[in-house]
PDB file of N, CA and C in Angstrom:
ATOM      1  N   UNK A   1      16.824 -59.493   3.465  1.00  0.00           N
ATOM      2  CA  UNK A   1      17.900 -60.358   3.888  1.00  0.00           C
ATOM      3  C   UNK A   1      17.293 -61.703   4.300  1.00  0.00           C
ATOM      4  N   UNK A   2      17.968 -62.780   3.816  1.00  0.00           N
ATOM      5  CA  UNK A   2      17.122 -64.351   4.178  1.00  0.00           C
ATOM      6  C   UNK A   2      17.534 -64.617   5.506  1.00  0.00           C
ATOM      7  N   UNK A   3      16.815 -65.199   6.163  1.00  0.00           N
ATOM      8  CA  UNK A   3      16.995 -65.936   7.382  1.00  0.00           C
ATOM      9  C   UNK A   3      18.258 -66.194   7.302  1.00  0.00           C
ATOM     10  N   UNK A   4      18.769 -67.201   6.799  1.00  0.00           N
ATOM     11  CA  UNK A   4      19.854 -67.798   7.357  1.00  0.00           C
ATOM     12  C   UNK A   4      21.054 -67.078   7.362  1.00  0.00           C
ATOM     13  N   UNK A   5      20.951 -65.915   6.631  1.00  0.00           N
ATOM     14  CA  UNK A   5      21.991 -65.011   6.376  1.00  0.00           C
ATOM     15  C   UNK A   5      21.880 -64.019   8.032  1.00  0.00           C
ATOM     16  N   UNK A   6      20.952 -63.857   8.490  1.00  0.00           N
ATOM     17  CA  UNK A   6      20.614 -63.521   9.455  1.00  0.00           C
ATOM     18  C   UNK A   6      20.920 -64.116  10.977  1.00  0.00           C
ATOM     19  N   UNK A   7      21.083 -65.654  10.798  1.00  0.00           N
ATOM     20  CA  UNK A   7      20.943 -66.520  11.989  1.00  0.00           C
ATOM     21  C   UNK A   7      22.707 -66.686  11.747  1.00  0.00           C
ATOM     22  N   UNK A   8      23.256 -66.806  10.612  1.00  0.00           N
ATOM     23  CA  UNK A   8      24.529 -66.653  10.366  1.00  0.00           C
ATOM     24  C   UNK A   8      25.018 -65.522  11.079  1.00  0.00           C
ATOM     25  N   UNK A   9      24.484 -64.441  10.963  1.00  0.00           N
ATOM     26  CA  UNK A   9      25.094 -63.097  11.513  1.00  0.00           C
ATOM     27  C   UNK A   9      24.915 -63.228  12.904  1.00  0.00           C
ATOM     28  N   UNK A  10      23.981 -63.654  13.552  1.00  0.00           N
ATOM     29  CA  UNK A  10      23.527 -64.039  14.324  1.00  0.00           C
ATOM     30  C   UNK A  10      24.708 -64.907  15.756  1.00  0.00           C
ATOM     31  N   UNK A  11      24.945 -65.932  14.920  1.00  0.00           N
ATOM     32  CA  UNK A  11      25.832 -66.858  15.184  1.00  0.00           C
ATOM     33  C   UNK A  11      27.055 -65.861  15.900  1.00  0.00           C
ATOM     34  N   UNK A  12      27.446 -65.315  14.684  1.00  0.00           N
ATOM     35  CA  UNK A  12      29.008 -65.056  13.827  1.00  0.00           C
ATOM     36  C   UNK A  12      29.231 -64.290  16.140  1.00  0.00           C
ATOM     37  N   UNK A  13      27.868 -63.763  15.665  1.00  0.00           N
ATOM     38  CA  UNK A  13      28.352 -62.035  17.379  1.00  0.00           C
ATOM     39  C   UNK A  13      28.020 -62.885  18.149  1.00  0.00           C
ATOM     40  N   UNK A  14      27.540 -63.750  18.382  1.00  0.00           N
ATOM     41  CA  UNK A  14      27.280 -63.941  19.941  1.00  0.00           C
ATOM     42  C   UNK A  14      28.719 -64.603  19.825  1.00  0.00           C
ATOM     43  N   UNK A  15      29.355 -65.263  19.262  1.00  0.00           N
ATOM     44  CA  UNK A  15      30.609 -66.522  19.276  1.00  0.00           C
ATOM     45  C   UNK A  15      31.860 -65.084  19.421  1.00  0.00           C
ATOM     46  N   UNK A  16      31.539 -64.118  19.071  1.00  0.00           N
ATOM     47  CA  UNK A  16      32.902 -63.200  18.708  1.00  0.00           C
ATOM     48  C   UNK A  16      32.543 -61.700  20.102  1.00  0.00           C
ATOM     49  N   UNK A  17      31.407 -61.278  20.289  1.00  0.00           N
ATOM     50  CA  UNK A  17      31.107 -60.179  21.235  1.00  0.00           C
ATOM     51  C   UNK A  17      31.434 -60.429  22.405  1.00  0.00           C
ATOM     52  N   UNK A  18      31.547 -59.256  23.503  1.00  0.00           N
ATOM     53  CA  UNK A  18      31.306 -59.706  24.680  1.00  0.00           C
ATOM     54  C   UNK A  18      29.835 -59.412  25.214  1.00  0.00           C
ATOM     55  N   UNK A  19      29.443 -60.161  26.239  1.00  0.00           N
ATOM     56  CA  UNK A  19      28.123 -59.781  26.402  1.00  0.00           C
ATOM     57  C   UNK A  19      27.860 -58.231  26.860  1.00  0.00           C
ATOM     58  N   UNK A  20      28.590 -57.706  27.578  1.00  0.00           N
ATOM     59  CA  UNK A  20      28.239 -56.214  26.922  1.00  0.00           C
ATOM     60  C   UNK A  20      28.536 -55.536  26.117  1.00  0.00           C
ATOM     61  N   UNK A  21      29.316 -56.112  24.921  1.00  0.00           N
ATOM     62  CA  UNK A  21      28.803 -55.327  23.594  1.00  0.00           C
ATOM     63  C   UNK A  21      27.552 -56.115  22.788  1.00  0.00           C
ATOM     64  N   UNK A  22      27.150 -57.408  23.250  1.00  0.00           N
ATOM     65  CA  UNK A  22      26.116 -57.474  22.579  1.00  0.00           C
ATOM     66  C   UNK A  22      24.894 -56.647  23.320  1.00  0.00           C
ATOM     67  N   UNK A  23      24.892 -56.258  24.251  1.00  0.00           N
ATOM     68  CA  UNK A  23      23.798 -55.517  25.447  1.00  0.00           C
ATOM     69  C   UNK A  23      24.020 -54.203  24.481  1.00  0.00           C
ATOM     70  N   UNK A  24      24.943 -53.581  24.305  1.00  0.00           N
ATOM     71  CA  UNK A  24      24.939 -52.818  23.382  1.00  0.00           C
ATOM     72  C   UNK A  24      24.471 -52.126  22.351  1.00  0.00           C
ATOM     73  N   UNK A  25      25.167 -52.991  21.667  1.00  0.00           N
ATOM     74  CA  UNK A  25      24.666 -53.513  20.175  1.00  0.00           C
ATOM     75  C   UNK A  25      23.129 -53.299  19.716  1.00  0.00           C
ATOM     76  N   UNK A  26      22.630 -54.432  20.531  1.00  0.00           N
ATOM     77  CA  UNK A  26      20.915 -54.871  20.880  1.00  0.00           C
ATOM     78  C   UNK A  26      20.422 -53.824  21.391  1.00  0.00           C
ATOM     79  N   UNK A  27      21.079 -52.607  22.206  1.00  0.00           N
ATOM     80  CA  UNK A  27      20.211 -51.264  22.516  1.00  0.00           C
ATOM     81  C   UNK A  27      20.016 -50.557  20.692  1.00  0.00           C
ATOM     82  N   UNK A  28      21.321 -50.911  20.590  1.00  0.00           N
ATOM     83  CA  UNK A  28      21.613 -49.497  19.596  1.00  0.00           C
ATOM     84  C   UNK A  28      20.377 -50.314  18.309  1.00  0.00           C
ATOM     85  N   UNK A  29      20.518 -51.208  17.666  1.00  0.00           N
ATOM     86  CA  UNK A  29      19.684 -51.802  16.782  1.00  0.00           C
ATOM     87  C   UNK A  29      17.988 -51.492  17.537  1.00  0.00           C
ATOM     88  N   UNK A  30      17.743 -51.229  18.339  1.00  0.00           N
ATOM     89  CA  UNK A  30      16.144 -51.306  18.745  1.00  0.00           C
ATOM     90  C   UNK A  30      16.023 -50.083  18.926  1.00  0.00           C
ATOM     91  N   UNK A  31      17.016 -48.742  19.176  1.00  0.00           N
ATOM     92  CA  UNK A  31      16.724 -47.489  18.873  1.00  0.00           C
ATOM     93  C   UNK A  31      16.439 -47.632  17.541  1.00  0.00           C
ATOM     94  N   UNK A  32      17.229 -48.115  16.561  1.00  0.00           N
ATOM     95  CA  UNK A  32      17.411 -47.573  15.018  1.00  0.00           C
ATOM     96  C   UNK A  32      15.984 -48.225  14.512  1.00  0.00           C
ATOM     97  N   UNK A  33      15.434 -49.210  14.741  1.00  0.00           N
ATOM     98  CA  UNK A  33      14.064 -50.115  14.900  1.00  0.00           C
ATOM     99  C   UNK A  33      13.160 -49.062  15.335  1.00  0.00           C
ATOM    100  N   UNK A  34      13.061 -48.379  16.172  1.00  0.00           N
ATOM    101  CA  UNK A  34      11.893 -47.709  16.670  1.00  0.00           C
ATOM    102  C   UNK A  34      12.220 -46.142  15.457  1.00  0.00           C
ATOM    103  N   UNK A  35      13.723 -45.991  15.359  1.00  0.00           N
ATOM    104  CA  UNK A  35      13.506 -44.479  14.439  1.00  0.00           C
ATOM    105  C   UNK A  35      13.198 -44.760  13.383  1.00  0.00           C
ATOM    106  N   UNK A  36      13.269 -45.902  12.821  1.00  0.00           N
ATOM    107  CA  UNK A  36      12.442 -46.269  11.236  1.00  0.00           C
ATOM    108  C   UNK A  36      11.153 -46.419  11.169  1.00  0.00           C
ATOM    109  N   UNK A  37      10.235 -46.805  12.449  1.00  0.00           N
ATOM    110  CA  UNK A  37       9.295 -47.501  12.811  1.00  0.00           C
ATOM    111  C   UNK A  37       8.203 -46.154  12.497  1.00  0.00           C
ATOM    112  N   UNK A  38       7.048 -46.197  11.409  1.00  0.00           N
ATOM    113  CA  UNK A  38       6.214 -45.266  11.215  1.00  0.00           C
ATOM    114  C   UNK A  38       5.130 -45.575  12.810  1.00  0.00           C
ATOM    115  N   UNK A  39       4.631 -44.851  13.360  1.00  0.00           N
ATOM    116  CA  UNK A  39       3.101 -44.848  14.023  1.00  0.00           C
ATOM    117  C   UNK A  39       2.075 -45.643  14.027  1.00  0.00           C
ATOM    118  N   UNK A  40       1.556 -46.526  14.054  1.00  0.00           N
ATOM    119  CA  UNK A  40       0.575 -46.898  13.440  1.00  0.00           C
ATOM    120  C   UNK A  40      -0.788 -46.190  14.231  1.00  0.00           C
ATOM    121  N   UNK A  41      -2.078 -45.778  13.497  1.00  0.00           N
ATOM    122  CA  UNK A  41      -3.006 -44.904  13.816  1.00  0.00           C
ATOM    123  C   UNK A  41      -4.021 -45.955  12.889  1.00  0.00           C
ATOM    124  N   UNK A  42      -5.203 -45.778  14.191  1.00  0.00           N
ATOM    125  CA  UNK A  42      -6.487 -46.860  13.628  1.00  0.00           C
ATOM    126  C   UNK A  42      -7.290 -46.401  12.853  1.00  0.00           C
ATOM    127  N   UNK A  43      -8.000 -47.456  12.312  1.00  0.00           N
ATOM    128  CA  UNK A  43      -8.619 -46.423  11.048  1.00  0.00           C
ATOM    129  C   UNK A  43      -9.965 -46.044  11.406  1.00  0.00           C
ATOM    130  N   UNK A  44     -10.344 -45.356  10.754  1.00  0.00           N
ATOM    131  CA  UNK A  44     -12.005 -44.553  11.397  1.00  0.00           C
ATOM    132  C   UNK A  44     -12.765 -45.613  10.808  1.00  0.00           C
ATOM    133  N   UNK A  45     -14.081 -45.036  11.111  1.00  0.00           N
ATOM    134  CA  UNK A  45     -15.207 -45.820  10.652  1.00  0.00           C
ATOM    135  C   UNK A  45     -15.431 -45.386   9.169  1.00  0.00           C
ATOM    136  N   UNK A  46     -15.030 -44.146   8.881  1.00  0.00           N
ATOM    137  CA  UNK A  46     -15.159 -44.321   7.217  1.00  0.00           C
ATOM    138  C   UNK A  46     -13.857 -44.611   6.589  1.00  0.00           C
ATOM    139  N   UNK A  47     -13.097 -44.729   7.170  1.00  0.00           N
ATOM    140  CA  UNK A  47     -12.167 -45.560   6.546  1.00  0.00           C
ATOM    141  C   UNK A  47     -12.368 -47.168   5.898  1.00  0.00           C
ATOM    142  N   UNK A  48     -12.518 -47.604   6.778  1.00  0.00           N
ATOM    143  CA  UNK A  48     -13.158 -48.849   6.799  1.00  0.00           C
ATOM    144  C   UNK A  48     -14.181 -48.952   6.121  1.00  0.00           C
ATOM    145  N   UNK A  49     -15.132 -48.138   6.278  1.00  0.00           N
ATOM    146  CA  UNK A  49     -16.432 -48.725   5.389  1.00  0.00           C
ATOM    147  C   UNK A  49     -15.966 -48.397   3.617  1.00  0.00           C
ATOM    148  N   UNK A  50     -15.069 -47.559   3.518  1.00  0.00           N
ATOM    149  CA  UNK A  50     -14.582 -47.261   1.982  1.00  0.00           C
ATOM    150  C   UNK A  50     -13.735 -48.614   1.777  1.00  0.00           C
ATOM    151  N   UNK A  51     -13.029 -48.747   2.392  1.00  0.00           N
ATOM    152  CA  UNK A  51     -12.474 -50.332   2.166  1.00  0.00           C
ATOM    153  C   UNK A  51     -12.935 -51.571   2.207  1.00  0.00           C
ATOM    154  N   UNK A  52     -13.954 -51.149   2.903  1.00  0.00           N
ATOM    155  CA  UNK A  52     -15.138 -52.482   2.532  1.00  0.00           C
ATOM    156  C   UNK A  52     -15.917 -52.590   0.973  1.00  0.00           C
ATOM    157  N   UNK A  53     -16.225 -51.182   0.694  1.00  0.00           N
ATOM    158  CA  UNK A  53     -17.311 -50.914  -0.491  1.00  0.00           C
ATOM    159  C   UNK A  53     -16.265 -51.239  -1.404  1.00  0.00           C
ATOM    160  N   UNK A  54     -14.878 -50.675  -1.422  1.00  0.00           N
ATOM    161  CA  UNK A  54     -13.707 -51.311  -2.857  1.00  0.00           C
ATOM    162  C   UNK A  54     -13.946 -52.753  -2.662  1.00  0.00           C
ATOM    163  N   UNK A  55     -13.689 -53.482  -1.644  1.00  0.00           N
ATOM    164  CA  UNK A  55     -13.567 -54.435  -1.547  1.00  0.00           C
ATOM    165  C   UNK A  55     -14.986 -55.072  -2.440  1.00  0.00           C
ATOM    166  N   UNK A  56     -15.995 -54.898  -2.048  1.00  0.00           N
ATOM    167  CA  UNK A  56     -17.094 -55.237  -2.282  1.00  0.00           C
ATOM    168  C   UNK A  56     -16.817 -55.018  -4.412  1.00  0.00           C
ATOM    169  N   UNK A  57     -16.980 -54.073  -4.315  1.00  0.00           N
ATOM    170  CA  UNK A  57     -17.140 -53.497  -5.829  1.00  0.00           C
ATOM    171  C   UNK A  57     -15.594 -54.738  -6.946  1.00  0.00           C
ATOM    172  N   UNK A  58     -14.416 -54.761  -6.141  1.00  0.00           N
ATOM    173  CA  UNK A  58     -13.658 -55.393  -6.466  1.00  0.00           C
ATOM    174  C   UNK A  58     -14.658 -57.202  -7.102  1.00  0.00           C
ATOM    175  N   UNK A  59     -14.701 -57.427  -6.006  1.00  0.00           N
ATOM    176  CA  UNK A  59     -15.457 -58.825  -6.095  1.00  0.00           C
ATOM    177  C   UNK A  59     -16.468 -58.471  -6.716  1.00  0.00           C
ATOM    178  N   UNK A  60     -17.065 -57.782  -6.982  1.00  0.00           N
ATOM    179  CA  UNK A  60     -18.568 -57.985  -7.978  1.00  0.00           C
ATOM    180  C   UNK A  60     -17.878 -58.043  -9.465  1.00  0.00           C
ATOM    181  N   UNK A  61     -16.647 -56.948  -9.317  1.00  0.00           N
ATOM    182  CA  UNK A  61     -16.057 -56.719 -10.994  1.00  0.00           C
ATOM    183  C   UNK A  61     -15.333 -58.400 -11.184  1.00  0.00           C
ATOM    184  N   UNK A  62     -14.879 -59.321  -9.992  1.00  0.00           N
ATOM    185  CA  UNK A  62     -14.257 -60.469 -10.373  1.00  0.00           C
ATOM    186  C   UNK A  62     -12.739 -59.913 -10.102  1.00  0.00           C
ATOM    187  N   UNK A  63     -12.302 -58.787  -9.317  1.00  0.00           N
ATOM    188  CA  UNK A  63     -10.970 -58.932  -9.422  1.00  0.00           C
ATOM    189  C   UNK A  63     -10.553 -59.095  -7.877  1.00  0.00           C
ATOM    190  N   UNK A  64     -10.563 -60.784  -7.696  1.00  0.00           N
ATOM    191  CA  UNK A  64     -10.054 -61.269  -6.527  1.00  0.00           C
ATOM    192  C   UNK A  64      -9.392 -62.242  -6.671  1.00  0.00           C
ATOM    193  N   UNK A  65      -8.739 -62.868  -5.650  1.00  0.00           N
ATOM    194  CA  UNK A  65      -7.905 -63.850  -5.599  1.00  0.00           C
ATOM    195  C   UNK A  65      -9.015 -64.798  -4.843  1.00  0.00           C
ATOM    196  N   UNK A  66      -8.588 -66.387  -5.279  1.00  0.00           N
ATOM    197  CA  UNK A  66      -9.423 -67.527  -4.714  1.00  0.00           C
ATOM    198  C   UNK A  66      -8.267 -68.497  -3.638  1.00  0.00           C
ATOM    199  N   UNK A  67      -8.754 -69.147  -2.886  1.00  0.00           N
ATOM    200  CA  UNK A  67      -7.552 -69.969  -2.280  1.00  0.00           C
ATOM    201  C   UNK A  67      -6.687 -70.865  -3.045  1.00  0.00           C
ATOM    202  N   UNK A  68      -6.853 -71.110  -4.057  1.00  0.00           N
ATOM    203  CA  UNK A  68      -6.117 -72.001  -5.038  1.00  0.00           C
ATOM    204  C   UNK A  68      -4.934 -70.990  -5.638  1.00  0.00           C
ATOM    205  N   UNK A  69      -5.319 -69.509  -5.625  1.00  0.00           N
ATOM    206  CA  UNK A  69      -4.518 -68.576  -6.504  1.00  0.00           C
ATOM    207  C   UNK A  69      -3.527 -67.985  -5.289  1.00  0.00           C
ATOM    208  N   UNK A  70      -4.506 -68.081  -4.208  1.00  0.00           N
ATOM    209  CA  UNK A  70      -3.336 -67.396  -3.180  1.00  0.00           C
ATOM    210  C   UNK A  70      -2.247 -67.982  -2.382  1.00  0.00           C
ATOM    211  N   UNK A  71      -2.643 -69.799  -2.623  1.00  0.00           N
ATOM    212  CA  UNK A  71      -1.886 -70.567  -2.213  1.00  0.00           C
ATOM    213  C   UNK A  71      -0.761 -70.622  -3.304  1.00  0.00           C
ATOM    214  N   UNK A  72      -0.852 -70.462  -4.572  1.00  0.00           N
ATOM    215  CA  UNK A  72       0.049 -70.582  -5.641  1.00  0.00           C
ATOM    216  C   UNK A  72       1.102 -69.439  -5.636  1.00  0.00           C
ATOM    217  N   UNK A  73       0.470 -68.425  -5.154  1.00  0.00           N
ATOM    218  CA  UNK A  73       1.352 -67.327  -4.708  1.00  0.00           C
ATOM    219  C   UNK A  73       2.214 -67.325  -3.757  1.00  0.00           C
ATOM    220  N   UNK A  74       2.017 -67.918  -2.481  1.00  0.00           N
ATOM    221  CA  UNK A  74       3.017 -68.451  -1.332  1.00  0.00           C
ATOM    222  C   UNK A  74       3.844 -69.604  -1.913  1.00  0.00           C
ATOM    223  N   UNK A  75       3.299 -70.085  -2.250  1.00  0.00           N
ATOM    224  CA  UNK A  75       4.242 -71.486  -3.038  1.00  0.00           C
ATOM    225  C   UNK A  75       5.719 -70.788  -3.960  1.00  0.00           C
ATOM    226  N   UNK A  76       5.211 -69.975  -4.837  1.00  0.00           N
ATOM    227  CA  UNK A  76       5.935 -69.477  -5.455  1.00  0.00           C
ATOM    228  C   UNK A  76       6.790 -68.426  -4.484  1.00  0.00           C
ATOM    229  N   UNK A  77       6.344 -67.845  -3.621  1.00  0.00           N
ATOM    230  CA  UNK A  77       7.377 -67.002  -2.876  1.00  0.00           C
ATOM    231  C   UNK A  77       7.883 -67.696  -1.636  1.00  0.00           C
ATOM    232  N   UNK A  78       7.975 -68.975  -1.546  1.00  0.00           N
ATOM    233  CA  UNK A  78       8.333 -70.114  -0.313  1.00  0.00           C
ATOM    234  C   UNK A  78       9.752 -70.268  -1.613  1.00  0.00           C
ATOM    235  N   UNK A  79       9.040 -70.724  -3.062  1.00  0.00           N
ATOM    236  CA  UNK A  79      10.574 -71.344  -3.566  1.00  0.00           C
ATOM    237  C   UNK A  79      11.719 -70.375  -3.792  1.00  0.00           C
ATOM    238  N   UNK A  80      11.385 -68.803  -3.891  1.00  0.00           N
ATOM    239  CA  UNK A  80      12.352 -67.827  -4.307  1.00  0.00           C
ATOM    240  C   UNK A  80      12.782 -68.094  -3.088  1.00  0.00           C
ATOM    241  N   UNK A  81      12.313 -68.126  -1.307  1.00  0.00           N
ATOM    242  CA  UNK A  81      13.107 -68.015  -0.534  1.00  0.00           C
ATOM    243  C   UNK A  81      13.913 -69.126  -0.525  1.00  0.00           C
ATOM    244  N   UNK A  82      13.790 -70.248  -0.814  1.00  0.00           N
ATOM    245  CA  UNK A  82      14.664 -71.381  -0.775  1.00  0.00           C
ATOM    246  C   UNK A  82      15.637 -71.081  -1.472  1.00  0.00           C
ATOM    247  N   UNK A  83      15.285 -70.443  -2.789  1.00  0.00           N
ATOM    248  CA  UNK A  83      16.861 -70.688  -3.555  1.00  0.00           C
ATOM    249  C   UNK A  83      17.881 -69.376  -3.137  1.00  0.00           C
ATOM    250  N   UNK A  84      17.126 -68.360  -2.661  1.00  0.00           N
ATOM    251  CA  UNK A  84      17.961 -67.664  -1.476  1.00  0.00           C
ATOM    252  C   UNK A  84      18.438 -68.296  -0.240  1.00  0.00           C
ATOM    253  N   UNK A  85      18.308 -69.056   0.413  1.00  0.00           N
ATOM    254  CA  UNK A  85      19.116 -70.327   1.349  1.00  0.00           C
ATOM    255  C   UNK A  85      19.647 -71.199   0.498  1.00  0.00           C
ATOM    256  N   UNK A  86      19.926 -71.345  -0.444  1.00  0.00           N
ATOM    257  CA  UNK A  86      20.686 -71.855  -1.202  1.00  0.00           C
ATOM    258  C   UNK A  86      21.891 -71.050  -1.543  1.00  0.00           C
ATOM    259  N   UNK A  87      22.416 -69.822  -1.313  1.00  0.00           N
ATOM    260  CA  UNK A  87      23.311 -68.750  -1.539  1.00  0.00           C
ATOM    261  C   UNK A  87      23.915 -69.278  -0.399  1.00  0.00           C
ATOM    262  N   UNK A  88      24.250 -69.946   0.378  1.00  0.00           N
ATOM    263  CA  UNK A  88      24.972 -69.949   1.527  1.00  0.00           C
ATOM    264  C   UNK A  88      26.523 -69.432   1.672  1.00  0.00           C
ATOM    265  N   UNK A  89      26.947 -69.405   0.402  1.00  0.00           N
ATOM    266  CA  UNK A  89      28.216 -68.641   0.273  1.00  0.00           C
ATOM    267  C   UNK A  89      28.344 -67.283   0.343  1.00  0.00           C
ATOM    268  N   UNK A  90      27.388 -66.866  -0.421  1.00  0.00           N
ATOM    269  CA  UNK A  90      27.471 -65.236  -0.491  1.00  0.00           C
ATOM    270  C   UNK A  90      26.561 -64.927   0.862  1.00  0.00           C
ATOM    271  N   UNK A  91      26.360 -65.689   1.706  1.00  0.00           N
ATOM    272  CA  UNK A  91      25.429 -65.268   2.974  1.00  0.00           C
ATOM    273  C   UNK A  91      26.884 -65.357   3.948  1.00  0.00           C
ATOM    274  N   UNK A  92      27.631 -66.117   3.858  1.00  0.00           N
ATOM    275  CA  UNK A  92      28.867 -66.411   4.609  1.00  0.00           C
ATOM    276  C   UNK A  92      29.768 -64.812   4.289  1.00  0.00           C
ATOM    277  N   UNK A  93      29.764 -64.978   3.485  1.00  0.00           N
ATOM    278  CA  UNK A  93      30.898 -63.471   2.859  1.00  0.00           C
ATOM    279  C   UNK A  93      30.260 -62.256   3.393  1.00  0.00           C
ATOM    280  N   UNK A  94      28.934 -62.035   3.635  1.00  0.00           N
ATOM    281  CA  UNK A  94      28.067 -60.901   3.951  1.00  0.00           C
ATOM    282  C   UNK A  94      27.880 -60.875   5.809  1.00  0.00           C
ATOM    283  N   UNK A  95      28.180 -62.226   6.077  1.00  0.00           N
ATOM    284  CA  UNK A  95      28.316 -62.219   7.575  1.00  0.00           C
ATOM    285  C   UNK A  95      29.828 -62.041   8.219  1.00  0.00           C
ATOM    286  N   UNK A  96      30.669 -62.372   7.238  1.00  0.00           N
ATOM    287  CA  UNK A  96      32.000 -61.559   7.712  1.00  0.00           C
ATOM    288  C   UNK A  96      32.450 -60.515   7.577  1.00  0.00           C
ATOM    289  N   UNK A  97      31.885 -59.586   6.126  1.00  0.00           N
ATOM    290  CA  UNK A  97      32.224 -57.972   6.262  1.00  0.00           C
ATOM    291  C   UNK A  97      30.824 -57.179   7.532  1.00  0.00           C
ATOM    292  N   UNK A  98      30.008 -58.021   7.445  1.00  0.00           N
ATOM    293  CA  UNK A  98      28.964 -57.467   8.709  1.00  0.00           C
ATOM    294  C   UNK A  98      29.697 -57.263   9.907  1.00  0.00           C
ATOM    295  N   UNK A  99      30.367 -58.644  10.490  1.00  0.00           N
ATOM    296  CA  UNK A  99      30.766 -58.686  11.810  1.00  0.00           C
ATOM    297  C   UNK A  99      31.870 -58.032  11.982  1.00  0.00           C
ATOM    298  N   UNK A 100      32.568 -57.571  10.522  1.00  0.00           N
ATOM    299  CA  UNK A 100      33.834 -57.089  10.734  1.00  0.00           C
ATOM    300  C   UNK A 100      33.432 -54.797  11.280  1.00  0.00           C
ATOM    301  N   UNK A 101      32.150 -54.818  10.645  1.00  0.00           N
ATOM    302  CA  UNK A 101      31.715 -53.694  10.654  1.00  0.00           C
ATOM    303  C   UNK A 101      31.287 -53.562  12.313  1.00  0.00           C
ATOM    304  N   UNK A 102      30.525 -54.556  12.461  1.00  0.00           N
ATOM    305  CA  UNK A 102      29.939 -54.114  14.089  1.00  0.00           C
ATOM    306  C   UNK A 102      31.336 -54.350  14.871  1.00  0.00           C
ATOM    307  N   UNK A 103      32.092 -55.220  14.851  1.00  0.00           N
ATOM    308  CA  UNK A 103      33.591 -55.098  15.900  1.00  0.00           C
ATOM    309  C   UNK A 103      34.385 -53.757  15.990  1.00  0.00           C
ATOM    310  N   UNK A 104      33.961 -53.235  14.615  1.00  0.00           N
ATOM    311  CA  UNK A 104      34.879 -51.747  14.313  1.00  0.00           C
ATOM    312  C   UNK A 104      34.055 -50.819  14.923  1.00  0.00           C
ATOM    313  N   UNK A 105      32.432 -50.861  15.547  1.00  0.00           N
ATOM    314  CA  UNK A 105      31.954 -50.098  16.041  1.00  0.00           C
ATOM    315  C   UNK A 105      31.721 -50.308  16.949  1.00  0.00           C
ATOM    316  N   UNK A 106      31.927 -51.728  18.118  1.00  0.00           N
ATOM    317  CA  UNK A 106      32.530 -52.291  19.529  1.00  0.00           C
ATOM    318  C   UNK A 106      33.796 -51.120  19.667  1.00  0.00           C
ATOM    319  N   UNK A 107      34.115 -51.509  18.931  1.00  0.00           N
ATOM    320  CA  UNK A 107      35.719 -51.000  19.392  1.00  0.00           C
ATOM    321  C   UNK A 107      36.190 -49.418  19.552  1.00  0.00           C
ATOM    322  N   UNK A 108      35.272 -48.786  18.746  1.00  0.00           N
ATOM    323  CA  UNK A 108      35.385 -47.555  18.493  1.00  0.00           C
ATOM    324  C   UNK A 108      34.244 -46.806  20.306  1.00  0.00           C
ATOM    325  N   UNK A 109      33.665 -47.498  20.245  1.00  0.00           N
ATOM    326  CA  UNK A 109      32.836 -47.126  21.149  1.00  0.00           C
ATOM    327  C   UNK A 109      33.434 -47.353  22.506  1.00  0.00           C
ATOM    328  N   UNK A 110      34.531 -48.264  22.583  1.00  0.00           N
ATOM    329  CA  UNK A 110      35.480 -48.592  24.139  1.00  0.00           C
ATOM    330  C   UNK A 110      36.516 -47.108  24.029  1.00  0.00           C
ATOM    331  N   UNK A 111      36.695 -46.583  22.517  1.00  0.00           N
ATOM    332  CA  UNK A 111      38.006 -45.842  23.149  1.00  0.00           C
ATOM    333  C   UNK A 111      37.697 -44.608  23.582  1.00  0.00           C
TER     334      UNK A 111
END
């Protein structure tokens, strides 16, 4: 989902909620955040040293990226996001069946 479609949605609840359904809301989204959320577990020392030696073996075979190639790569995924902020319509339409969804689950949750 692009930013602005986000800061749109964003917008849409704080202008339409009350502050305790956004207190709410903001619980219930950071449960659902933590139940998606895998573990993260550090890696051993042979972990690491195997990811060093690919790494290593990678670059001897030549299959790396240089700063000229990796900057061309952000460049190119900076412009897909632009012309996704360029959708501002279909980001508008997606922030009103959104807000219409979380009000129906404000509401359901008062009765």
């Amino acid at each position: 989902m692009s930013t602005a479609t986000l800061n749109g949605l964003r917008d849409y609840l704080y202008d339409t909620l009350s502050p305790a359904n956004l207190i709410w809301l903001g619980k219930q989204l950071t449960e659902y955040g933590y139940m998606q959320e895998k573990p993260q577990k550090p890696y051993t020392k042979e972990e690491l040293k195997a990811r060093i030696e690919l790494s290593e073996r990678q670059f001897a075979e030549g299959k790396y990226q240089d700063f000229d190639e990796a900057m061309d790569e952000l460049e190119e995924e900076f412009a897909e996001d632009e012309k996704v902020l360029e959708m501002s319509e279909a980001s508008r339409a997606f922030v009103g069946r959104a807000s219409c969804y979380v009000q129906k689950l404000c509401d359901e949750r008062l009765e």
